[in-house]
PDB file of N, CA and C in Angstrom:
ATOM      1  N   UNK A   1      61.269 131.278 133.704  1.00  0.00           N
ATOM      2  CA  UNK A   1      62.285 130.838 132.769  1.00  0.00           C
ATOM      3  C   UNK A   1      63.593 130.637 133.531  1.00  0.00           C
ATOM      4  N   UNK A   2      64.305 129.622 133.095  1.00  0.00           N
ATOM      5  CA  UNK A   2      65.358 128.939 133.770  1.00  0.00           C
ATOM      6  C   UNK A   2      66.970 130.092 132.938  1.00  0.00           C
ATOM      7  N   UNK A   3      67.588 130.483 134.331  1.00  0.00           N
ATOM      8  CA  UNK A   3      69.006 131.127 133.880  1.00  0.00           C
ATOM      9  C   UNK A   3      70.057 130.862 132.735  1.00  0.00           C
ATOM     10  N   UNK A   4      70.920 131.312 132.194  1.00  0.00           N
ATOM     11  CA  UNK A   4      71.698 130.426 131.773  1.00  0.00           C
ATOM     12  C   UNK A   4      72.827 129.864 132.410  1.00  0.00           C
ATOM     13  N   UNK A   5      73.399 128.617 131.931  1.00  0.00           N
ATOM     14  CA  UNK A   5      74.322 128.041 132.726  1.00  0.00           C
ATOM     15  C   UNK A   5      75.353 127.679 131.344  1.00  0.00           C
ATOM     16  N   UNK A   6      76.360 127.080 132.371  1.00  0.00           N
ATOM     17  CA  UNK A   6      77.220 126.066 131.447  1.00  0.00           C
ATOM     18  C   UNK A   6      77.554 124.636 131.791  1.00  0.00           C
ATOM     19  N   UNK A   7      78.227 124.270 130.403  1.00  0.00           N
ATOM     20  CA  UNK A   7      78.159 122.970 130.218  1.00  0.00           C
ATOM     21  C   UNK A   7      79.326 122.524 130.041  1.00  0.00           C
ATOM     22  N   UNK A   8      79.747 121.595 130.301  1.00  0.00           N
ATOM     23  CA  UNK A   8      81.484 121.155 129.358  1.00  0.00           C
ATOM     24  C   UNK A   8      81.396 119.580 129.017  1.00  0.00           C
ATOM     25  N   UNK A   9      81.675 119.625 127.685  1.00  0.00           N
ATOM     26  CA  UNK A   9      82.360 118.331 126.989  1.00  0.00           C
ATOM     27  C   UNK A   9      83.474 118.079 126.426  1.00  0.00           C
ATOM     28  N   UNK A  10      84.309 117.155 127.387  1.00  0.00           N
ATOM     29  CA  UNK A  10      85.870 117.174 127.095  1.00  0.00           C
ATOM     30  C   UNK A  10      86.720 118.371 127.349  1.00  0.00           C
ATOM     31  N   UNK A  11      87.242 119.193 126.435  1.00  0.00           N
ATOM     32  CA  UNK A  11      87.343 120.259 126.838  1.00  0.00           C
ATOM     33  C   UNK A  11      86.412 121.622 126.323  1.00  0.00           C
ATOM     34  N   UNK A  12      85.534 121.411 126.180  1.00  0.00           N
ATOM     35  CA  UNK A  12      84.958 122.454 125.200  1.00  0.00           C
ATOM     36  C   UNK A  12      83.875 122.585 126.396  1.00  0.00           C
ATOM     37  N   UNK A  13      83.592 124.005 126.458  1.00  0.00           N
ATOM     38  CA  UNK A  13      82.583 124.716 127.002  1.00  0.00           C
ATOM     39  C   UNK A  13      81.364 125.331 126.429  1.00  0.00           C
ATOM     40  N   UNK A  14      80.034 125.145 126.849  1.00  0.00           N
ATOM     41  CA  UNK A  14      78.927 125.368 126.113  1.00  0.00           C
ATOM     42  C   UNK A  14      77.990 126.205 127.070  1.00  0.00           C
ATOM     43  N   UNK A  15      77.952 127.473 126.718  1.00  0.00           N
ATOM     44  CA  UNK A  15      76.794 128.555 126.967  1.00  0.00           C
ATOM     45  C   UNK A  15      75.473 127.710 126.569  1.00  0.00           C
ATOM     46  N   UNK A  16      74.873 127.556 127.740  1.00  0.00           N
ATOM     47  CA  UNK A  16      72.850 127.037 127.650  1.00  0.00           C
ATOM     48  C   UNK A  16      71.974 128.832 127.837  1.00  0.00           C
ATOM     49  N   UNK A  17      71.471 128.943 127.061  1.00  0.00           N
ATOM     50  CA  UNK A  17      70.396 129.839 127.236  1.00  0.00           C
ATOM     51  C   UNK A  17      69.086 129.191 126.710  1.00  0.00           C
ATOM     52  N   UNK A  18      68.583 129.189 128.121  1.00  0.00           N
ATOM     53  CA  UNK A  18      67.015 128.547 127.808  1.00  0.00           C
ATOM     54  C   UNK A  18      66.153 129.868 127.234  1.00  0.00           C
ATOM     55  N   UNK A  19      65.009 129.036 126.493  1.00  0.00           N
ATOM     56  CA  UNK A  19      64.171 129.498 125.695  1.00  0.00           C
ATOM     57  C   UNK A  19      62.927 129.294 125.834  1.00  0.00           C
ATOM     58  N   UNK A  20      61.731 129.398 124.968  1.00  0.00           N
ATOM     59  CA  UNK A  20      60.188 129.174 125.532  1.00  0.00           C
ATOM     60  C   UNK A  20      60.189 127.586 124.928  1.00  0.00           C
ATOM     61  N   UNK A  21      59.116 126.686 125.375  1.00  0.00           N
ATOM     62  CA  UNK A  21      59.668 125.529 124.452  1.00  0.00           C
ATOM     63  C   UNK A  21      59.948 124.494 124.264  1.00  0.00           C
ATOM     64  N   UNK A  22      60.983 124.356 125.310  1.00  0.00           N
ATOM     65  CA  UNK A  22      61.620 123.527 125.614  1.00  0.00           C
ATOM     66  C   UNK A  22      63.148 123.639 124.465  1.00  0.00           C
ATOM     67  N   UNK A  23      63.631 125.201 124.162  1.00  0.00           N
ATOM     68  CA  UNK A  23      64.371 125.640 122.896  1.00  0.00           C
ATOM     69  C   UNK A  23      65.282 126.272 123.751  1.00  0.00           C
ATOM     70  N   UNK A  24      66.620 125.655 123.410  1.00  0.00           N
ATOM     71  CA  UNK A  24      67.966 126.196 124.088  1.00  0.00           C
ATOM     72  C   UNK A  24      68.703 126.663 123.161  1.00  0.00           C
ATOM     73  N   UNK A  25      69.342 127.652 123.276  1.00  0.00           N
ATOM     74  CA  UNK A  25      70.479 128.371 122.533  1.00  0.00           C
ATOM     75  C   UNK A  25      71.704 127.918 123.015  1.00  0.00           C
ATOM     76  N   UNK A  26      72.611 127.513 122.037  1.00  0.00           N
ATOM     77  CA  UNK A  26      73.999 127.110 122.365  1.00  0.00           C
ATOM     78  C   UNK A  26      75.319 127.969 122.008  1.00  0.00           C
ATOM     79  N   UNK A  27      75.807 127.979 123.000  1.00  0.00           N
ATOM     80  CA  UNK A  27      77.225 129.269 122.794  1.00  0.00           C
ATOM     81  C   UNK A  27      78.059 127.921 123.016  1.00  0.00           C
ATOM     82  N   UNK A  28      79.178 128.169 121.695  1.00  0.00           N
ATOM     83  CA  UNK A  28      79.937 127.245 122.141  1.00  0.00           C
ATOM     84  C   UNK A  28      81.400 128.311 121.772  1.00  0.00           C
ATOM     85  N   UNK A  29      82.241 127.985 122.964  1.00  0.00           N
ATOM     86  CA  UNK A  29      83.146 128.990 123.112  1.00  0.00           C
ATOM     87  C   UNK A  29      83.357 130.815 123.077  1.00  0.00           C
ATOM     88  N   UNK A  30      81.874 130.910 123.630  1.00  0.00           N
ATOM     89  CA  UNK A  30      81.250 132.442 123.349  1.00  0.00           C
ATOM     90  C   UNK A  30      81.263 132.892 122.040  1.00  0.00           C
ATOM     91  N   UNK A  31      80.492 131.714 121.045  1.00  0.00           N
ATOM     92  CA  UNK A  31      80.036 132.368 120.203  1.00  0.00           C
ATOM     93  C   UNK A  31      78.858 131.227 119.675  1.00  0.00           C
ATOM     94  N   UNK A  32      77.830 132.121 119.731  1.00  0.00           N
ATOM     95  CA  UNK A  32      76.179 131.322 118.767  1.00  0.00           C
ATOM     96  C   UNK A  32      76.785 130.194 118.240  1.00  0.00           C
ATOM     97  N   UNK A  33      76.542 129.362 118.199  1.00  0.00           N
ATOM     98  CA  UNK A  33      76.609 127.846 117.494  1.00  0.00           C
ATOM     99  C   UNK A  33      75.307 127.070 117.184  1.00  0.00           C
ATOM    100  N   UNK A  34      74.460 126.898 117.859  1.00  0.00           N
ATOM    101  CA  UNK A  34      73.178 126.149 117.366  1.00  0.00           C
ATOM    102  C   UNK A  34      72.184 126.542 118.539  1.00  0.00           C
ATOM    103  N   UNK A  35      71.040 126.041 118.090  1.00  0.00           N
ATOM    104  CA  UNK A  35      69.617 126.018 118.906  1.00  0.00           C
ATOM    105  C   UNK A  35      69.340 124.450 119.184  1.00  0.00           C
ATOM    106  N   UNK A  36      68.299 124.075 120.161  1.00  0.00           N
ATOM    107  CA  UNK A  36      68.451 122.839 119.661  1.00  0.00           C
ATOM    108  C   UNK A  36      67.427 122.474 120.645  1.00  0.00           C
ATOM    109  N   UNK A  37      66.283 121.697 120.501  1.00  0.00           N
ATOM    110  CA  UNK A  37      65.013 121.637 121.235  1.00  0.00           C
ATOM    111  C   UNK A  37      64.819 120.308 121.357  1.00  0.00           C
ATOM    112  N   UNK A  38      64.269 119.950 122.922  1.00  0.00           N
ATOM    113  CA  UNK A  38      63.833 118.550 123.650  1.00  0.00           C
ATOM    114  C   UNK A  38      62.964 117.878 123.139  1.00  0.00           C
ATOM    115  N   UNK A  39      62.514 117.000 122.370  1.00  0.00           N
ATOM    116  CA  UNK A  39      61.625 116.391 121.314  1.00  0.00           C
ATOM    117  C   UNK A  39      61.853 115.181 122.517  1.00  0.00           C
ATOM    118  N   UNK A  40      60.573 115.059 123.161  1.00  0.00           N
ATOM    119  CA  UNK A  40      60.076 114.032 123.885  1.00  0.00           C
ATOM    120  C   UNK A  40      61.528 112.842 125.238  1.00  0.00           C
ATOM    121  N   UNK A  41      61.917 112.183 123.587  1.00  0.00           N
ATOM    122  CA  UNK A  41      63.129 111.422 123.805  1.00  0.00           C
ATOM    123  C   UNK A  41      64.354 111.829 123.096  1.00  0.00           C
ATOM    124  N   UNK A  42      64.287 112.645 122.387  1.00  0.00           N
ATOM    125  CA  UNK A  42      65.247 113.011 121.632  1.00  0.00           C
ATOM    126  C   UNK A  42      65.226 114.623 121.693  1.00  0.00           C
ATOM    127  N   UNK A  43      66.802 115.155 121.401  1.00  0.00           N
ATOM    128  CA  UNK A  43      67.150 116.283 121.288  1.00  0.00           C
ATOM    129  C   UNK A  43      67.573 116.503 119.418  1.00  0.00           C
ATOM    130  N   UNK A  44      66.895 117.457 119.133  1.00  0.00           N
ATOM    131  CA  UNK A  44      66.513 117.979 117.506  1.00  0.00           C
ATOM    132  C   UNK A  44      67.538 119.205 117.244  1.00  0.00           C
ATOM    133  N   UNK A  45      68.172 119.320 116.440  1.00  0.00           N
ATOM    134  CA  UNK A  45      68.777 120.441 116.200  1.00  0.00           C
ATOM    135  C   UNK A  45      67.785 121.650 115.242  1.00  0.00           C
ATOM    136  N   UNK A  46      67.785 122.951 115.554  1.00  0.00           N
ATOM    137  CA  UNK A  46      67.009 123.929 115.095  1.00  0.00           C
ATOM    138  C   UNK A  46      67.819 124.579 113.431  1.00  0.00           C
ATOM    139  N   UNK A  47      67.086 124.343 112.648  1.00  0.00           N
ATOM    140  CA  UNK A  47      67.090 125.148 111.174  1.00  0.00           C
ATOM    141  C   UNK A  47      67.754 126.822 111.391  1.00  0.00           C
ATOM    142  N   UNK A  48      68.953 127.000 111.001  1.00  0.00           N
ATOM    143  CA  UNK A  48      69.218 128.551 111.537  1.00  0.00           C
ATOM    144  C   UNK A  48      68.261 129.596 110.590  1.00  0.00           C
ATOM    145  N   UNK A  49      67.403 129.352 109.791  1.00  0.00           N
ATOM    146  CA  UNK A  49      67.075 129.932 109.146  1.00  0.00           C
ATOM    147  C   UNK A  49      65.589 130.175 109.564  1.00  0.00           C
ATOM    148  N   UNK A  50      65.114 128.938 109.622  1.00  0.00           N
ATOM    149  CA  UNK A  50      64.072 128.853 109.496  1.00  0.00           C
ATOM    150  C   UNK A  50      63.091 128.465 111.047  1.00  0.00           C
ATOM    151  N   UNK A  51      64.093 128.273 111.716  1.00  0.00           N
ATOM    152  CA  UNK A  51      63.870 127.608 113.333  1.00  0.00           C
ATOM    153  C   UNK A  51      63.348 126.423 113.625  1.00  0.00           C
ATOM    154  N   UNK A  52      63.236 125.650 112.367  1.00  0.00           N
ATOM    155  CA  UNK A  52      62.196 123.967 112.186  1.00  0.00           C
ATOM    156  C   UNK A  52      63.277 123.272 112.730  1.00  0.00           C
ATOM    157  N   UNK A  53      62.752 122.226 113.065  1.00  0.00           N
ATOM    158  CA  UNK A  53      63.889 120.991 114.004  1.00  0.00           C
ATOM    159  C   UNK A  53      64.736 119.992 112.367  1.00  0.00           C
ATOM    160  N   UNK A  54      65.559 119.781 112.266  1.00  0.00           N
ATOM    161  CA  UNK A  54      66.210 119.095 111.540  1.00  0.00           C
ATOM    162  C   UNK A  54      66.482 117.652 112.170  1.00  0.00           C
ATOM    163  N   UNK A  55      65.981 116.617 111.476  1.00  0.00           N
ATOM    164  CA  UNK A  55      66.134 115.405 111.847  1.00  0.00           C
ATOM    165  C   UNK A  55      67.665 114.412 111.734  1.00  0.00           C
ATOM    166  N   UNK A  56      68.143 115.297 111.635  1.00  0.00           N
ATOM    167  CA  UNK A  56      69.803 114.783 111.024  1.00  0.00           C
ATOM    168  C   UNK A  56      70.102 114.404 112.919  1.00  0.00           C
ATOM    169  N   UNK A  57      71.057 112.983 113.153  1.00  0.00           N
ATOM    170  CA  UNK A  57      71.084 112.446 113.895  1.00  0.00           C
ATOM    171  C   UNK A  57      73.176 112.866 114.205  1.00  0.00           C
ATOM    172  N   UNK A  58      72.809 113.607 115.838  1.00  0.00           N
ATOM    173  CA  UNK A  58      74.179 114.158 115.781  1.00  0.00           C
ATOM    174  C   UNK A  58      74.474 113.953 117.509  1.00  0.00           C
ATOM    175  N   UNK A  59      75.443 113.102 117.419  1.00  0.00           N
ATOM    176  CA  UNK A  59      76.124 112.576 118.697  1.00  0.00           C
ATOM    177  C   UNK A  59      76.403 114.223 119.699  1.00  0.00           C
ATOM    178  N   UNK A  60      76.703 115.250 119.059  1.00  0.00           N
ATOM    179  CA  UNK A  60      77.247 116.602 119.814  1.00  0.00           C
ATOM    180  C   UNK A  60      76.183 117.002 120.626  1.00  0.00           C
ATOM    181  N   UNK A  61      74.967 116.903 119.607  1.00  0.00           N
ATOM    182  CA  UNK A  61      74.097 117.203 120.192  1.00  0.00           C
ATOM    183  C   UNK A  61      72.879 116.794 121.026  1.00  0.00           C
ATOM    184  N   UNK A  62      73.280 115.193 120.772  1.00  0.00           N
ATOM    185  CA  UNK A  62      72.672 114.080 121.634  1.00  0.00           C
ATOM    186  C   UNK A  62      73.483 115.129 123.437  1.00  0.00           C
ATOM    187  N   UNK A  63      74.542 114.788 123.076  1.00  0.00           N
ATOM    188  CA  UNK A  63      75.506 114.951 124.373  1.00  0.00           C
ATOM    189  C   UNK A  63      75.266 116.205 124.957  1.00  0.00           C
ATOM    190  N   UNK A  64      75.464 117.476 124.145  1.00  0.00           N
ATOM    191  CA  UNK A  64      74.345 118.454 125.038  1.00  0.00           C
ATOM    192  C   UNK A  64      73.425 118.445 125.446  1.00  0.00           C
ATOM    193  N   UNK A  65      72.215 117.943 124.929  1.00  0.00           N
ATOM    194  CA  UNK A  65      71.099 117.841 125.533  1.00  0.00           C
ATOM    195  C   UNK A  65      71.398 117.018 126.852  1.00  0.00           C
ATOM    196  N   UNK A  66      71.712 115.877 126.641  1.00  0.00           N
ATOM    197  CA  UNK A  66      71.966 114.738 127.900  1.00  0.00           C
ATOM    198  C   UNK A  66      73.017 115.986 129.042  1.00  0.00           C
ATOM    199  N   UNK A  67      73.622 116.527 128.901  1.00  0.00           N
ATOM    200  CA  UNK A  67      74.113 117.621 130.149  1.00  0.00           C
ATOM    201  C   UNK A  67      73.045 118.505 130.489  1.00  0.00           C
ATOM    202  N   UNK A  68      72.353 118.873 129.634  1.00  0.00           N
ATOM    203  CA  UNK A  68      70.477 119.906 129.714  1.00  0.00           C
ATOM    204  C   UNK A  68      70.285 119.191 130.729  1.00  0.00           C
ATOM    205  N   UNK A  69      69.683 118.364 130.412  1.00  0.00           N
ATOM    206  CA  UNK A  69      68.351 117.018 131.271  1.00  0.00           C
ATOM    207  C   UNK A  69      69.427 117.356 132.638  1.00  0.00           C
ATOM    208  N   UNK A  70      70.871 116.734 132.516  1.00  0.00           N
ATOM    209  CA  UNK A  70      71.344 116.541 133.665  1.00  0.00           C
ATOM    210  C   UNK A  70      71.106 117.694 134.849  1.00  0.00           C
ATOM    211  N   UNK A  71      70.760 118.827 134.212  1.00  0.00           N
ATOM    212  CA  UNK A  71      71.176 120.108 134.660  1.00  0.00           C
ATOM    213  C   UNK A  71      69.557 121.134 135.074  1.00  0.00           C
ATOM    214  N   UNK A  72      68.834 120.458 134.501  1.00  0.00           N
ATOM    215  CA  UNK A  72      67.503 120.624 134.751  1.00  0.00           C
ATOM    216  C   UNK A  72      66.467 120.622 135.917  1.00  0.00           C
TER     217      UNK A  72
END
């Protein structure tokens, strides 16, 4: 399993904690903010409840993932 690292967009800083999966945990400004898992070509945001991928289409999290991959 891969360490955690960080990330930055613009000015905002993002805690990566990898997961089993292909399922990353996101700290954004040291605090839990989302999960959010590699779906082939696309990055899915995780259900906080329920852990299912939500299909809702979100530029933030396009852009984290695309720093993941970069960082991979």
């Amino acid at each position: 399993m891969q360490e955690p690292f960080d990330i930055t967009l613009g000015n905002v800083t993002y805690s990566v904690f990898p997961e089993e999966d292909e399922v990353f945990t996101i700290f954004k400004e040291g605090v839990e903010y989302i999960k959010i898992q590699r779906d082939e070509t696309h990055w899915l945001k995780l259900d906080d409840e329920t852990d299912l991928p939500t299909f809702d289409e979100s530029e933030e999290v396009n852009a984290i993932g695309a720093e993941i991959a970069k960082s991979l």
